[in-house]
Protein backbone atom coordinates (compact mmCIF):
# COMPACT_ATOMS: atom_id res chain seq x y z
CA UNK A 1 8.21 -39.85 -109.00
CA UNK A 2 10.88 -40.72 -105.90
CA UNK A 3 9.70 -43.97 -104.33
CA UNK A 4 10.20 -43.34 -100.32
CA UNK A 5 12.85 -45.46 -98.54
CA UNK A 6 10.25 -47.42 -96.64
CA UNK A 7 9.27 -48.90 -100.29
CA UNK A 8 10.45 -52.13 -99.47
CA UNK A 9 8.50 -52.84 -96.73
CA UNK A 10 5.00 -50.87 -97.89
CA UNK A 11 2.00 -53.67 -98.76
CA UNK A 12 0.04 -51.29 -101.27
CA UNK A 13 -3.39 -52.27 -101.40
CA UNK A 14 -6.87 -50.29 -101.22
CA UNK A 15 -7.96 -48.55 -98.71
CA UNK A 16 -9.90 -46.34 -96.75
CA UNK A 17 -8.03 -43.40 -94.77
CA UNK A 18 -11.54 -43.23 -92.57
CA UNK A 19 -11.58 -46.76 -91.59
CA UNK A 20 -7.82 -47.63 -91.36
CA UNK A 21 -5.82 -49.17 -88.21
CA UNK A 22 -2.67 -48.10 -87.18
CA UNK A 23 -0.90 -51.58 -88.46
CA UNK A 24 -2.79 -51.27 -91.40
CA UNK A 25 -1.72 -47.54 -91.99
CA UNK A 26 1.96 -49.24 -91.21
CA UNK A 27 1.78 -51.91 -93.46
CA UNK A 28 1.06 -48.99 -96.03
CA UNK A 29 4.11 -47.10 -95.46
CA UNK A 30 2.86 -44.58 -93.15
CA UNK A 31 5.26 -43.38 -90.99
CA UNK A 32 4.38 -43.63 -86.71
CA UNK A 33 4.10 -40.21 -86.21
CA UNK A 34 2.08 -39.71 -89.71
CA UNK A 35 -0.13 -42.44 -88.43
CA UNK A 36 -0.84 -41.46 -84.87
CA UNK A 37 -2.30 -38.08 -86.60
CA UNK A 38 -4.11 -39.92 -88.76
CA UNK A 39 -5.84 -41.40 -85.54
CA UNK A 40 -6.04 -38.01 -83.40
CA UNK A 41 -7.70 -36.27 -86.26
CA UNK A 42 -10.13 -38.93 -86.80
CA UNK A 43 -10.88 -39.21 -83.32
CA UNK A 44 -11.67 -35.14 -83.19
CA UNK A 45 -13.90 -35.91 -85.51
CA UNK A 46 -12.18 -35.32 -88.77
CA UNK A 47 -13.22 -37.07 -92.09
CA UNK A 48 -11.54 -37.25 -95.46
CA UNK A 49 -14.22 -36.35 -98.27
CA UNK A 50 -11.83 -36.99 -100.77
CA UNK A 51 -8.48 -38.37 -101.59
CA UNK A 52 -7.29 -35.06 -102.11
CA UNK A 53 -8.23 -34.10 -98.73
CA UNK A 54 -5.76 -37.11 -97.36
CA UNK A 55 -2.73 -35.15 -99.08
CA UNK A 56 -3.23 -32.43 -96.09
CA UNK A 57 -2.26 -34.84 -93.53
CA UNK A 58 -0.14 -33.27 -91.14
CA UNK A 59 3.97 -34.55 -91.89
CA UNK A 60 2.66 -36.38 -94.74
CA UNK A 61 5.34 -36.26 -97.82
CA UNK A 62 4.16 -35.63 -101.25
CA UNK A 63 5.96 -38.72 -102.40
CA UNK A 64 4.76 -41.01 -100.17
CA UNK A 65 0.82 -39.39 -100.96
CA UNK A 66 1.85 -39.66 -104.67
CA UNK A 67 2.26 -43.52 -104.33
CA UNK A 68 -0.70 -43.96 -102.41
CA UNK A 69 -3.28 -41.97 -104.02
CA UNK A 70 -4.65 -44.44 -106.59
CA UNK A 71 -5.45 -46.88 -103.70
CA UNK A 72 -7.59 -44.31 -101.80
CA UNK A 73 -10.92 -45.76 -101.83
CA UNK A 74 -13.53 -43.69 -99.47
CA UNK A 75 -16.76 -44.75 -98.66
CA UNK A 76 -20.19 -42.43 -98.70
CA UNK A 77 -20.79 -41.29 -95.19
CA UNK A 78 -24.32 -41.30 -94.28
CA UNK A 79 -25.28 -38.66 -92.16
CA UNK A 80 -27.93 -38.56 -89.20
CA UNK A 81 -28.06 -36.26 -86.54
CA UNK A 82 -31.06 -34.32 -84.55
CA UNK A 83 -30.92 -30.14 -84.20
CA UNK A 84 -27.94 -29.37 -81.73
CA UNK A 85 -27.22 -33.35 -80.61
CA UNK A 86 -24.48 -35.08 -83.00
CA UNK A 87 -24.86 -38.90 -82.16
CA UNK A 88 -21.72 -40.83 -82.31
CA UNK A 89 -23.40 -43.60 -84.47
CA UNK A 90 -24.02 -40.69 -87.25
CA UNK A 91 -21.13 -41.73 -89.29
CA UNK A 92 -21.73 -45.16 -90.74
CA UNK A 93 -19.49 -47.15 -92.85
CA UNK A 94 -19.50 -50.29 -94.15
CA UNK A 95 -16.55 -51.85 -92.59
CA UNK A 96 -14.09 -54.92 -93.65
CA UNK A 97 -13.61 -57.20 -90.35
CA UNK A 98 -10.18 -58.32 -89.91
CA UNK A 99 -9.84 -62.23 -90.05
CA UNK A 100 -9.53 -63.33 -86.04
CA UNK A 101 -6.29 -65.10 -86.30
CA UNK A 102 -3.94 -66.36 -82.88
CA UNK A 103 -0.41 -67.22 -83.09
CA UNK A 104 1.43 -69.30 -80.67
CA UNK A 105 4.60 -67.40 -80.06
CA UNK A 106 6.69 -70.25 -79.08
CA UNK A 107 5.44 -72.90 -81.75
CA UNK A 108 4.70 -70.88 -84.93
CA UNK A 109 7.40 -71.04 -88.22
CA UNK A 110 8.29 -68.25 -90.17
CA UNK A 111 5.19 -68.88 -92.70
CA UNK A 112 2.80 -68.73 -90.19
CA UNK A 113 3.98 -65.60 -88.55
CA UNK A 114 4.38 -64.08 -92.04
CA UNK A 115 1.02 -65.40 -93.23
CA UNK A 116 -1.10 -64.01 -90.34
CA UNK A 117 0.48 -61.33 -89.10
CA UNK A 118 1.14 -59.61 -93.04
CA UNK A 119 4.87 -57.92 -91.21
CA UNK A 120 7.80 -57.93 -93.31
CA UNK A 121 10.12 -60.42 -93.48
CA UNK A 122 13.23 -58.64 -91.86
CA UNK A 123 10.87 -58.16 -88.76
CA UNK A 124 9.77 -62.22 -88.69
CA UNK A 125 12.99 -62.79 -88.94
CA UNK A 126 14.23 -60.79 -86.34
CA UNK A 127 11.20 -62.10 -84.03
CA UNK A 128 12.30 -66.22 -84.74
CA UNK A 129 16.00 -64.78 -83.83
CA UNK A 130 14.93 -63.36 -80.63
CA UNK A 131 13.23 -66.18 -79.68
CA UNK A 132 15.86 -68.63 -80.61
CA UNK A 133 18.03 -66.17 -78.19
CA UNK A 134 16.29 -65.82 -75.55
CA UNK A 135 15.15 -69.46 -75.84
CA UNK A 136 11.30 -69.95 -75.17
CA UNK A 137 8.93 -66.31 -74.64
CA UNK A 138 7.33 -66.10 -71.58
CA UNK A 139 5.51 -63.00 -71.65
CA UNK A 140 3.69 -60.90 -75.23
CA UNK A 141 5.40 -57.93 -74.39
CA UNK A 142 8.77 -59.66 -74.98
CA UNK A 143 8.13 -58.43 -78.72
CA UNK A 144 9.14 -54.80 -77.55
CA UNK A 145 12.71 -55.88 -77.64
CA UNK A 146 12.62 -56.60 -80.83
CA UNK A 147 14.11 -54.25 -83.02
CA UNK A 148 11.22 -52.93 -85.49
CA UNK A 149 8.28 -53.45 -83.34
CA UNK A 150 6.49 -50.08 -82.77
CA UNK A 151 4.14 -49.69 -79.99
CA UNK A 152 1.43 -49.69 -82.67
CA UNK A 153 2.37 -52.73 -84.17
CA UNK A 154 2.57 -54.31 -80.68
CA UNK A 155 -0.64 -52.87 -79.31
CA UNK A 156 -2.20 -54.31 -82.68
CA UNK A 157 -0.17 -57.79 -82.00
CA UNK A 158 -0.85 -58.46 -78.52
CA UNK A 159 -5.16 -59.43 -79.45
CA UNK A 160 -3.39 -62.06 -81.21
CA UNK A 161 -0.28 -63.56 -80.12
CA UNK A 162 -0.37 -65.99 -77.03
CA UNK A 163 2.05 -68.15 -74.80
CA UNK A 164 0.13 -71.58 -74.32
CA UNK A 165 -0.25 -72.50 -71.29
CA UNK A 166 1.55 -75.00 -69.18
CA UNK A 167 4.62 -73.97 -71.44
CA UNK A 168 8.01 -74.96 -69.89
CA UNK A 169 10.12 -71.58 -70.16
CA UNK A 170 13.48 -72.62 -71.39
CA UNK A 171 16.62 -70.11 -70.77
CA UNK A 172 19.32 -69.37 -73.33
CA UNK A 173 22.28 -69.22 -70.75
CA UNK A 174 23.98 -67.09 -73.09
CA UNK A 175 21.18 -64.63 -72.65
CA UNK A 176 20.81 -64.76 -69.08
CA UNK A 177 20.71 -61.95 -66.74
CA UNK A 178 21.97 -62.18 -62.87
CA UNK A 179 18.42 -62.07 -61.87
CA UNK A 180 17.77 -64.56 -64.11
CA UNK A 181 20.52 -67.09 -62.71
CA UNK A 182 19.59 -66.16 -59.35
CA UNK A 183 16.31 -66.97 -59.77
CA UNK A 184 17.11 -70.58 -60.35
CA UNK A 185 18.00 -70.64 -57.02
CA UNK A 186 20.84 -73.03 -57.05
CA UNK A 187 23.62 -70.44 -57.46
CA UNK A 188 24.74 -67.69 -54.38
CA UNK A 189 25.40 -63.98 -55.51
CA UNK A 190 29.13 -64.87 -55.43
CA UNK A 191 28.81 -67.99 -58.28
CA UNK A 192 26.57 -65.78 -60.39
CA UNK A 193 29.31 -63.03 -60.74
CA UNK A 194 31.45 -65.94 -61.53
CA UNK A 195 29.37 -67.08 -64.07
CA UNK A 196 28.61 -64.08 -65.65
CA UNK A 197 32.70 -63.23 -65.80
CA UNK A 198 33.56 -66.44 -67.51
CA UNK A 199 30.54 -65.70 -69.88
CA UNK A 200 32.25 -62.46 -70.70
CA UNK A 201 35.67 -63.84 -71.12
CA UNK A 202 34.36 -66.76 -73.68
CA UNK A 203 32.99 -63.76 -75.86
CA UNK A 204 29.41 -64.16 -74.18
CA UNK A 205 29.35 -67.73 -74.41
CA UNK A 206 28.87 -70.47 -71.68
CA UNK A 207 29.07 -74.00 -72.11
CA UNK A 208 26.71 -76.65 -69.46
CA UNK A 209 29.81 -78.52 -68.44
CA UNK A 210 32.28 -75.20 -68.01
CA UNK A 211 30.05 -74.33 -65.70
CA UNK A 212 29.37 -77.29 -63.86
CA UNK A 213 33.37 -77.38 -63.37
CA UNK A 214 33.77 -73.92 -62.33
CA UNK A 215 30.94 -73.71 -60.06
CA UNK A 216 31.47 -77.31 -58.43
CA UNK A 217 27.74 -78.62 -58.73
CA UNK A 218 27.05 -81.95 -57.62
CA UNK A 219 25.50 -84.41 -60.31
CA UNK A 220 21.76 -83.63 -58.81
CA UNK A 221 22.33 -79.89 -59.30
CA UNK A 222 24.22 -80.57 -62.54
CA UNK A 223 21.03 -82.37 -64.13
CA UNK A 224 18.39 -79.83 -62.88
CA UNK A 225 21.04 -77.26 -64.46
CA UNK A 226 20.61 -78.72 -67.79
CA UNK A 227 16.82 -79.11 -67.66
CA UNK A 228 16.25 -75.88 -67.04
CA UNK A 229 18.61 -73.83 -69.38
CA UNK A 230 19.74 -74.18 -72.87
CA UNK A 231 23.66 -74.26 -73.74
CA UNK A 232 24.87 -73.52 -76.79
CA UNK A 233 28.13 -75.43 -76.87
């Protein structure tokens, strides 16, 4: 049997393709579009009787079914409807709650992101990068940018990850945008473009006292410079 590509990354454990989220259905190797099928054909209504029946999923490779197959564990459906009025609640299943687990974006290490959010490491990793780049998150949806982060895993993330607040939002001036040194509101539109050339001819780089020099802050505006953003020297 061919192992899929996404192998590396795939957290085989048992499940149920009736009861499934889409991050769990993710952590399992199914691709996005596989999975968001998975969801529209449960929420039509559909049910898999068997594990056979899970094979039929629409874009669903043999190989990847193959692998899965001896984890597919579905449980009896109980039945209860009237004559001609289906109730929603007919279909009961005894369902595993998720741990409730938060995450402070800005504080939590690699083993706690790993440990309670179950994503691979090459997506942590990217996460603690994109922090250390941007300098301090200000806002969940920040995770977008990161390369790797579906909109499933995101929709899944954001009941769990939080800013705390009162957090002091730190800038990585290398990272920094022109709205983002105007908004400091010590710098005119002409100084900005200034900054953001000499940024561009230090290979994206721009050091606190460079800076200072080139834009001629006084010591005052100097100081409240350095509180606010991070240099990388």
């Amino acid at each position: 049997m061919t192992v899929p590509k996404s192998a590396e990354v795939i957290h085989l454990v048992n499940f149920d393709p009736n009861q499934i989220d889409s991050l769990q259905a993710i952590r399992l190797g199914i691709p996005e579009k596989q999975t968001r099928a998975l969801l529209h054909y449960r929420a039509k209504g559909g049910y898999f009787n068997t594990s056979n029946d899970f094979s039929k999923l629409y874009g669903l490779k043999n190989e990847l079914y193959l692998l899965l197959s001896p984890y597919i564990k579905i449980a009896p459906r109980n039945i209860a409807y009237s004559r001609g009025n289906l109730n929603h609640t007919a279909f009961k299943m005894d369902r595993v709650e998720e741990p409730i687990w938060k995450i402070e974006m800005n504080t939590a290490g690699e083993t706690e992101w790993l440990s309670k959010t179950k994503l691979p490491n090459d997506i942590v990793h990217r996460i603690l990068s994109y922090r250390n780049y941007i300098g301090t998150f200000s806002n969940p949806h920040q995770l977008s940018k990161v390369y790797g982060i579906t909109d499933s895993v995101l929709q899944k993330l954001k009941g769990h990850v939080y800013i705390q607040a009162g957090t002091k939002v730190i800038l990585n001036a290398n990272a920094m945008s022109f709205k983002d040194w105007k908004q400091l509101g010590l710098f005119s539109d002409q100084q900005v473009w200034a900054i953001l050339r000499l940024k561009k001819e230090n290979d994206g780089k721009i050091g606190w006292a460079r800076l200072v020099e080139v834009c001629d802050l006084s010591q005052n505006e100097a100081m409240q410079l350095r509180q606010q953003i991070h240099f990388i020297e």
